[in-house]
N, C-alpha and C. Protein backbone atom coordinates (compact mmCIF):
# COMPACT_ATOMS: atom_id res chain seq x y z
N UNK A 1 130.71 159.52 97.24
CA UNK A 1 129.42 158.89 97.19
C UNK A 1 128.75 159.22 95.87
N UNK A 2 128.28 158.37 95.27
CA UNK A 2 127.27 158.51 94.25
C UNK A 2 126.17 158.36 94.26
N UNK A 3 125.01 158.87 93.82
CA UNK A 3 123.57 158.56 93.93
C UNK A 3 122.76 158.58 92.71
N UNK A 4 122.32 157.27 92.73
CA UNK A 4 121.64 156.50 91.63
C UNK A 4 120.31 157.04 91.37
N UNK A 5 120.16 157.98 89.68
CA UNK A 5 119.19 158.86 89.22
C UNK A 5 117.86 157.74 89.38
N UNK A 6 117.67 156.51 89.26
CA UNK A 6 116.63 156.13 89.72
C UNK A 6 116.35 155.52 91.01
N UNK A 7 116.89 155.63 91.88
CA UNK A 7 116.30 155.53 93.44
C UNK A 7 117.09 157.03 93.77
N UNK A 8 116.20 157.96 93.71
CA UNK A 8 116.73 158.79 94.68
C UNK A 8 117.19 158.95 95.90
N UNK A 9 116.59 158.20 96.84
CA UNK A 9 116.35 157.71 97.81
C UNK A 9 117.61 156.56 98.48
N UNK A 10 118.29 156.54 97.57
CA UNK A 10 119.87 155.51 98.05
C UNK A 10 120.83 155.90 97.94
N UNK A 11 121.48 155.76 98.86
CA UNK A 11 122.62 156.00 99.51
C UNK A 11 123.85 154.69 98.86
N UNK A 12 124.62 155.63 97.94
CA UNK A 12 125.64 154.28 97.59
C UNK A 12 127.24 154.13 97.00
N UNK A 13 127.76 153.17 97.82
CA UNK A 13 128.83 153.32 98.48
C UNK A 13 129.60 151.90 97.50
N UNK A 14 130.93 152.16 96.71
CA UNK A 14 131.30 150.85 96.46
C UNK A 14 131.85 150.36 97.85
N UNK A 15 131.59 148.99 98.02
CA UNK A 15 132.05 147.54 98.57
C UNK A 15 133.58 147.96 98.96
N UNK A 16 133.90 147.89 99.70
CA UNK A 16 135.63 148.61 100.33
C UNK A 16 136.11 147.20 100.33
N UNK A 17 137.57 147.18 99.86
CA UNK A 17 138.74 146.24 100.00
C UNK A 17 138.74 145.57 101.34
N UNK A 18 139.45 144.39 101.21
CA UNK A 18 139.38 143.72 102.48
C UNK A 18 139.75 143.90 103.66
N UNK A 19 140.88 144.93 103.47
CA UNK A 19 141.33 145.19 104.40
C UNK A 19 141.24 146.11 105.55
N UNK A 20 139.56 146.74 105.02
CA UNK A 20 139.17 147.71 106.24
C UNK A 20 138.72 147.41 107.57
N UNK A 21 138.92 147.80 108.44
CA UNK A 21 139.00 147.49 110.15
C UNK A 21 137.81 146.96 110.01
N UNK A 22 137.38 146.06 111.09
CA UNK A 22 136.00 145.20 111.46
C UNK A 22 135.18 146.48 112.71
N UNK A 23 133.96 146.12 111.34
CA UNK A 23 132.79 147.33 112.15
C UNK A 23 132.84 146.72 113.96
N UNK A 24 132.89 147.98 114.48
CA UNK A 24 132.49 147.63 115.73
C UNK A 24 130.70 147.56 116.33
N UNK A 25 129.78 147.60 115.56
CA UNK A 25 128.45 147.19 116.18
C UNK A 25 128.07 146.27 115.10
N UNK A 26 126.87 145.54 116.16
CA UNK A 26 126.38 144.23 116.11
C UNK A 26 125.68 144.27 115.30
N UNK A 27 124.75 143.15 114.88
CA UNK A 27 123.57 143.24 114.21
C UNK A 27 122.52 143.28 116.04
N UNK A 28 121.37 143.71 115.47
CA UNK A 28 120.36 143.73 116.84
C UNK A 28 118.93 143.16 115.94
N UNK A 29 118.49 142.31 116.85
CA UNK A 29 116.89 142.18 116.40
C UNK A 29 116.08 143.46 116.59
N UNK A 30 115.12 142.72 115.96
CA UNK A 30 114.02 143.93 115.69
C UNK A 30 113.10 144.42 117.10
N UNK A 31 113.30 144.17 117.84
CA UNK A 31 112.70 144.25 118.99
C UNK A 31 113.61 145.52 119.40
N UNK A 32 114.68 145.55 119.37
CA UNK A 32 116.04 145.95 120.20
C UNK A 32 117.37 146.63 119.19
N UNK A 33 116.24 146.99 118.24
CA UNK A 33 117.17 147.49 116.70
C UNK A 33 117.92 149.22 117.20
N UNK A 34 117.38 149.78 118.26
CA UNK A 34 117.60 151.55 118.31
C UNK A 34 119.13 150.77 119.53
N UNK A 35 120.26 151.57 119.11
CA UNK A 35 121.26 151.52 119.82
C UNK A 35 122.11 152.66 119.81
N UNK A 36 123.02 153.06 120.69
CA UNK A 36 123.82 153.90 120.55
C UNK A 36 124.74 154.00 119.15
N UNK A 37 125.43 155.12 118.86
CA UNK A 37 125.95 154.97 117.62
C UNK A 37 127.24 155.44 117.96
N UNK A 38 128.09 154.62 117.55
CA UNK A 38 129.64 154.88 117.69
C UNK A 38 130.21 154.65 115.92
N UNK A 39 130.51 155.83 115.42
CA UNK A 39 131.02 155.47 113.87
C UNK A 39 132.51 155.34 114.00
N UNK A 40 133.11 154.94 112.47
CA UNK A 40 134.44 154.81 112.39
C UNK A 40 134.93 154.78 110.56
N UNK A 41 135.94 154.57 110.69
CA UNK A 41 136.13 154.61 109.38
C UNK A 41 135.45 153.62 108.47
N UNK A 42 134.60 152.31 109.10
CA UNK A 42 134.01 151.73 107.79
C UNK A 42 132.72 152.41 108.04
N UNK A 43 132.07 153.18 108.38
CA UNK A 43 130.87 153.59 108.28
C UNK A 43 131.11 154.41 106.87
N UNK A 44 129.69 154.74 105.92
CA UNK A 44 129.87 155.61 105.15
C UNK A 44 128.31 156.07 105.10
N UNK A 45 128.23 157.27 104.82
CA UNK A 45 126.77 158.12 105.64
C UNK A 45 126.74 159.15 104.67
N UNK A 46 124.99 159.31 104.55
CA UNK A 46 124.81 160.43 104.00
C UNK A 46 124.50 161.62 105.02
N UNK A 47 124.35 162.93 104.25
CA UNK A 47 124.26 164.18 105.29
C UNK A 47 123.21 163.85 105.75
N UNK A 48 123.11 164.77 107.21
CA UNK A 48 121.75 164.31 108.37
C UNK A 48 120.92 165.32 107.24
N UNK A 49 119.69 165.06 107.75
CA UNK A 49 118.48 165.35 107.06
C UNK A 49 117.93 166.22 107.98
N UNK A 50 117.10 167.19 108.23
CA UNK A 50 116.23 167.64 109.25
C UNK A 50 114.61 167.26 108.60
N UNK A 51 114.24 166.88 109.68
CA UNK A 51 112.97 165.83 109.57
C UNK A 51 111.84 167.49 109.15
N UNK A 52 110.88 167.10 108.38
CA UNK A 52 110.01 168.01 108.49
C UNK A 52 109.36 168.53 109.52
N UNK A 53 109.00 167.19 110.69
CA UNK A 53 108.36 168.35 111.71
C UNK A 53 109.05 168.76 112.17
N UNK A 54 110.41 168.31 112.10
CA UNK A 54 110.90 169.35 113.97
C UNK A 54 112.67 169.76 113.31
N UNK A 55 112.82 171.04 112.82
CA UNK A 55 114.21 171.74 112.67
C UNK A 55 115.49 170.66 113.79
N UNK A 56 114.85 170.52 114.84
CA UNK A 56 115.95 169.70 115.70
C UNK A 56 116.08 168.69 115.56
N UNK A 57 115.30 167.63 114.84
CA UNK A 57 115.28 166.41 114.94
C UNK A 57 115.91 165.95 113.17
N UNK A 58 117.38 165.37 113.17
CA UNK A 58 117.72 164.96 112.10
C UNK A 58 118.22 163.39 112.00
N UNK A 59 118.25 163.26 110.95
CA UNK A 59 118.43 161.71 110.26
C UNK A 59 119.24 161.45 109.02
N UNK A 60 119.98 160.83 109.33
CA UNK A 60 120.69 159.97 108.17
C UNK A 60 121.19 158.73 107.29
N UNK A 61 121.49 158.08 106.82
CA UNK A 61 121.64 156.09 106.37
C UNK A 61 123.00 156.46 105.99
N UNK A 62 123.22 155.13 106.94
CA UNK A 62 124.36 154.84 106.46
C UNK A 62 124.71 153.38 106.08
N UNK A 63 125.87 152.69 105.61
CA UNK A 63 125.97 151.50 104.74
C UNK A 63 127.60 151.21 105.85
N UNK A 64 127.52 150.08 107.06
CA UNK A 64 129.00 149.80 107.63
C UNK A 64 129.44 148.32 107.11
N UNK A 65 130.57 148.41 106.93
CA UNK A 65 130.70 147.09 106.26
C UNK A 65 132.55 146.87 107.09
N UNK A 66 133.08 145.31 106.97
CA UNK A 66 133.85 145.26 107.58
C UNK A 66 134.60 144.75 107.32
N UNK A 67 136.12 143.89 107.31
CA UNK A 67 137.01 143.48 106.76
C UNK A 67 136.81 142.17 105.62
N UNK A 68 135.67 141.86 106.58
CA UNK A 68 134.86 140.55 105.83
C UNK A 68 134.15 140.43 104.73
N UNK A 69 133.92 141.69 104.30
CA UNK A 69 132.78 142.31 103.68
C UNK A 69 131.36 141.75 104.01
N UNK A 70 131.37 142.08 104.84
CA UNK A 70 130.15 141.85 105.79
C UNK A 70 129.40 143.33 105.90
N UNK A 71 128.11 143.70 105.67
CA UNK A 71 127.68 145.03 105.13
C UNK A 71 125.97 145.20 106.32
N UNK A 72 125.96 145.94 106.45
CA UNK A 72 124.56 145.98 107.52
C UNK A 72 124.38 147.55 107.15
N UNK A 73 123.15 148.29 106.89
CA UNK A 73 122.66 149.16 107.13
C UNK A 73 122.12 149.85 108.12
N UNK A 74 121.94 151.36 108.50
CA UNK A 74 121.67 151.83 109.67
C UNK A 74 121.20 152.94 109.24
N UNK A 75 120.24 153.40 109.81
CA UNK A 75 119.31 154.45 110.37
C UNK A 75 119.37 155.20 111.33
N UNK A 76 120.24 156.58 111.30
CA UNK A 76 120.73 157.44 112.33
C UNK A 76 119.33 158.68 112.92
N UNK A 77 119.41 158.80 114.03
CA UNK A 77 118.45 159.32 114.51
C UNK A 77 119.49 160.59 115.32
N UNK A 78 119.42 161.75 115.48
CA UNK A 78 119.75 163.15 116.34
C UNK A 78 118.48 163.78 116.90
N UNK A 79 118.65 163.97 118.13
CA UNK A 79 117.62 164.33 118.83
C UNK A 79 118.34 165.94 119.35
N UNK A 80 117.92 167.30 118.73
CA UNK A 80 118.84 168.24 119.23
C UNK A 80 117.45 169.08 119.96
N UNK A 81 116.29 168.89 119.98
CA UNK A 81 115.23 169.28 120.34
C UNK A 81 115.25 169.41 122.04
N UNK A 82 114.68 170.05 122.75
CA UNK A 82 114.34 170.05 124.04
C UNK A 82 113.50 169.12 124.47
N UNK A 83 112.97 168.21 123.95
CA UNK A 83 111.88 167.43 124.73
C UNK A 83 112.46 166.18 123.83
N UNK A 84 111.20 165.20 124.23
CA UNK A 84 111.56 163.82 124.07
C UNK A 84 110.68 163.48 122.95
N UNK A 85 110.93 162.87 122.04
CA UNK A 85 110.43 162.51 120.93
C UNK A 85 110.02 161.19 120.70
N UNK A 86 109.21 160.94 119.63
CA UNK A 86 108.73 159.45 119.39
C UNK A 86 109.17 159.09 117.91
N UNK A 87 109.69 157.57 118.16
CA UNK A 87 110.32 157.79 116.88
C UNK A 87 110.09 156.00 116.03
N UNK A 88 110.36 155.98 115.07
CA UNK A 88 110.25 154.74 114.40
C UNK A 88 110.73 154.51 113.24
N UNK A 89 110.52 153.53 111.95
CA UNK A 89 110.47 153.48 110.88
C UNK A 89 111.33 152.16 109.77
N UNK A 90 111.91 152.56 109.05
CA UNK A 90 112.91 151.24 108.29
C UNK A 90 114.02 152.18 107.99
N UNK A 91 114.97 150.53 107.87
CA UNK A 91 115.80 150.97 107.19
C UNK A 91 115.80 149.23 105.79
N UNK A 92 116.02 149.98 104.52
CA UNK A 92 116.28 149.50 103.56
C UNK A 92 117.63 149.20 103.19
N UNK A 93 117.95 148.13 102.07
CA UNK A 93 119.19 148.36 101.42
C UNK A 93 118.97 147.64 100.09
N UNK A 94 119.81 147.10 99.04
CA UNK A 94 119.78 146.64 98.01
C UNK A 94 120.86 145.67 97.78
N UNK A 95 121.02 144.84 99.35
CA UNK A 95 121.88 143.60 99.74
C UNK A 95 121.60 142.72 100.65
N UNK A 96 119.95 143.09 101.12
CA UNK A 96 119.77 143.02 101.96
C UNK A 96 119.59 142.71 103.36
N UNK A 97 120.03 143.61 103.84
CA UNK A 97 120.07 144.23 105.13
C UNK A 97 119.03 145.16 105.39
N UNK A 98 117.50 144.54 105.69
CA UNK A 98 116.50 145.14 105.94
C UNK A 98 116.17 145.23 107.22
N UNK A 99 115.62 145.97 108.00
CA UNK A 99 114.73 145.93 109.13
C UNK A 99 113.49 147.32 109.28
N UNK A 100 112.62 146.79 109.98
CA UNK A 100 111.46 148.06 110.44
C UNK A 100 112.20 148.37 111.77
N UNK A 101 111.89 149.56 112.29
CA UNK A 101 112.51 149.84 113.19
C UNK A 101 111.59 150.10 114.34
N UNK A 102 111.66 149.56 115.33
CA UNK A 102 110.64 149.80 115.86
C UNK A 102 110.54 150.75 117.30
N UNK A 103 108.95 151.63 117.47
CA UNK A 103 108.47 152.38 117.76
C UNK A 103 109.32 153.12 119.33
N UNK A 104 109.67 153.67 119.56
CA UNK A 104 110.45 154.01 120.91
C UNK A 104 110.62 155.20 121.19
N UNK A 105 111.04 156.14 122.79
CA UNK A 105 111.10 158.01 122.70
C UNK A 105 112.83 157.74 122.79
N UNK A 106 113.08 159.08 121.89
CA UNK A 106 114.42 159.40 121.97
C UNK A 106 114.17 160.80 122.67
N UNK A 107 115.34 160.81 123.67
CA UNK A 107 115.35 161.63 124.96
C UNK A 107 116.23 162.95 124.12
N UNK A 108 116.00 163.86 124.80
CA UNK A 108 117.04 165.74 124.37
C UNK A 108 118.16 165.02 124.23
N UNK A 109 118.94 165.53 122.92
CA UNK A 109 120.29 165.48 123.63
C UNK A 109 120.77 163.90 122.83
N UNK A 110 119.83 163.23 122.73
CA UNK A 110 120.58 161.49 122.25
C UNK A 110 120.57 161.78 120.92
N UNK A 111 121.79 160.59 119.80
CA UNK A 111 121.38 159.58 118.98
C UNK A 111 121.59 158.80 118.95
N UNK A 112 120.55 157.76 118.28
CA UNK A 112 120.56 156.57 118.01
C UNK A 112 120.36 156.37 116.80
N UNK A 113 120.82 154.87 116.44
CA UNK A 113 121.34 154.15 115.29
C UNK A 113 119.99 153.08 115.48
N UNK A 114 119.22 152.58 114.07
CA UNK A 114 118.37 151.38 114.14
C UNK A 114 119.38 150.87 112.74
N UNK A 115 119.48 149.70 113.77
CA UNK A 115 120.79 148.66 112.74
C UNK A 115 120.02 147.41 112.38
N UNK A 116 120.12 147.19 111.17
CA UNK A 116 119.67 146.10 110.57
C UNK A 116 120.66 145.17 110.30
N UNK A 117 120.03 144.02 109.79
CA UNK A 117 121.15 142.58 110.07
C UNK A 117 122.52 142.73 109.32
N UNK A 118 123.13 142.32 109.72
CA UNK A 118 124.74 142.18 108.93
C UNK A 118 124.61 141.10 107.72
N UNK A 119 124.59 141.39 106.39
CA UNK A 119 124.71 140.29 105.71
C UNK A 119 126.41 140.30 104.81
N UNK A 120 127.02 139.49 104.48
CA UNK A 120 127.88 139.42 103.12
C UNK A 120 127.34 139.90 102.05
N UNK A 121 128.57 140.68 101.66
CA UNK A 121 128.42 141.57 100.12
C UNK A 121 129.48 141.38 99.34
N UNK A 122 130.55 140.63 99.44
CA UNK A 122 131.81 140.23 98.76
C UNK A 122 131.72 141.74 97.91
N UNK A 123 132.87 141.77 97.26
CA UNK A 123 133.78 142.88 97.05
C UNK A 123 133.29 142.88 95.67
N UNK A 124 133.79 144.29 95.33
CA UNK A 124 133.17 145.39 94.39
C UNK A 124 131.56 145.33 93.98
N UNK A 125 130.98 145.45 94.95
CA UNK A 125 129.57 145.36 94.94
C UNK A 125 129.37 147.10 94.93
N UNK A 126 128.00 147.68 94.48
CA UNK A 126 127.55 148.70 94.54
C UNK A 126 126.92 148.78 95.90
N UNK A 127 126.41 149.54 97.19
CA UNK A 127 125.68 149.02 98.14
C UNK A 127 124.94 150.32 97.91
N UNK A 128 123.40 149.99 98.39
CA UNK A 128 122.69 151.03 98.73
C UNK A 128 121.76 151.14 99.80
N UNK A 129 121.16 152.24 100.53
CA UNK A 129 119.98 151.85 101.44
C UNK A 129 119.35 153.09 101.46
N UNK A 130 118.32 152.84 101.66
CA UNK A 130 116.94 154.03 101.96
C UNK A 130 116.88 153.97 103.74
N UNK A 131 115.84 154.98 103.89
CA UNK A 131 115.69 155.30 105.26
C UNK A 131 114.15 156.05 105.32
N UNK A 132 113.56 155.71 106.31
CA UNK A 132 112.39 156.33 106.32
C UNK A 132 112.49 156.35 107.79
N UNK A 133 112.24 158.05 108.02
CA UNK A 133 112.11 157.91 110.12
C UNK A 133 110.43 158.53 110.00
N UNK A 134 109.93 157.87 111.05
CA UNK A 134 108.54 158.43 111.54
C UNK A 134 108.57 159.17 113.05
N UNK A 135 108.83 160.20 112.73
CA UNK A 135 108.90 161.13 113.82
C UNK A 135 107.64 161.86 114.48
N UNK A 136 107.34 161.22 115.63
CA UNK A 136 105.92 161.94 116.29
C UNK A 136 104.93 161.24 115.39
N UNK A 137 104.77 160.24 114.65
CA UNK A 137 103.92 159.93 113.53
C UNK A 137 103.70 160.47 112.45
N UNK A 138 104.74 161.19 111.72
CA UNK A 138 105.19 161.54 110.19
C UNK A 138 106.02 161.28 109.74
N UNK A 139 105.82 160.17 108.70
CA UNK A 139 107.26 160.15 107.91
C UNK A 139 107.59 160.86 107.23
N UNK A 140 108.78 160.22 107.06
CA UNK A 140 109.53 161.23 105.85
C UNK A 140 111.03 160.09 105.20
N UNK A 141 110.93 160.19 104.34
CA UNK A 141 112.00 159.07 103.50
C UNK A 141 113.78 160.07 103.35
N UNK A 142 114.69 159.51 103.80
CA UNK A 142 115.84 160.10 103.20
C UNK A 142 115.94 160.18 102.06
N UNK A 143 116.57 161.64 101.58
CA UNK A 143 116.69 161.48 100.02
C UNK A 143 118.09 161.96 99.89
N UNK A 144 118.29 161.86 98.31
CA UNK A 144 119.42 162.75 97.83
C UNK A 144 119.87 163.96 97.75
N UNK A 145 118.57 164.83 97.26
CA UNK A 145 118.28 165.83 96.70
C UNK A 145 118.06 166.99 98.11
């Protein structure tokens, strides 16, 4: 992975050959964007983050793309906390594959993925995406650093 000195904040992954397996999750509307997260080899992710308020509660972006080169961004949520949390926010990219993510509790014990739309990125593209989770009502932006 490389990360681009002026967006700190992106996550970026070259465009994979054609021949990598077809992502197994969907695109989801924005209503219905928080889903379970099952990764695989086309996922590519940065390290989880631990959110400022809460040591248990971490986050990460990732960039899945699929034989098609078909590319969607995601917004990983870990809930390792004892109680139930409130959670929200975006996920960005620079192909875009945008969505806000919207407002919902993540239970002890879960994560979830807020997946934004699947678009085409044809091959040797640079991909990138930001992430911002609002946890309990504080954000905080994924970074590099």
């Amino acid at each position: 992975m490389l990360f681009n000195a002026l967006r700190p904040k992106a996550l970026l992954v070259a465009a994979v050959a054609a021949g990598t397996l077809a992502a197994t999750s969907a695109p989801a509307s924005a209503a219905q964007n928080w889903q379970t997260v099952s990764t695989n080899s086309n996922w590519t992710c940065s390290a989880y983050k631990q959110h400022k308020v809460s040591n248990n509660v971490n986050f990460k972006v990732c960039i899945v793309v699929n034989s098609n080169l078909d590319a969607q961004a995601v917004l990983v949520v870990q809930n390792n906390a004892s109680v139930a949390v409130s959670i929200g926010g975006e996920v960005t990219s620079n192909f875009g594959s945008d969505v806000d993510c919207a407002a919902t509790t993540l239970n002890p014990g879960f994560t979830r993925g807020c997946f934004a739309p699947t678009v085409g990125v044809g091959a040797g593209q640079i991909l990138g995406t930001d992430g911002r989770l609002r946890l309990n009502g504080v954000d905080e932006w994924w970074t590099a650093s």
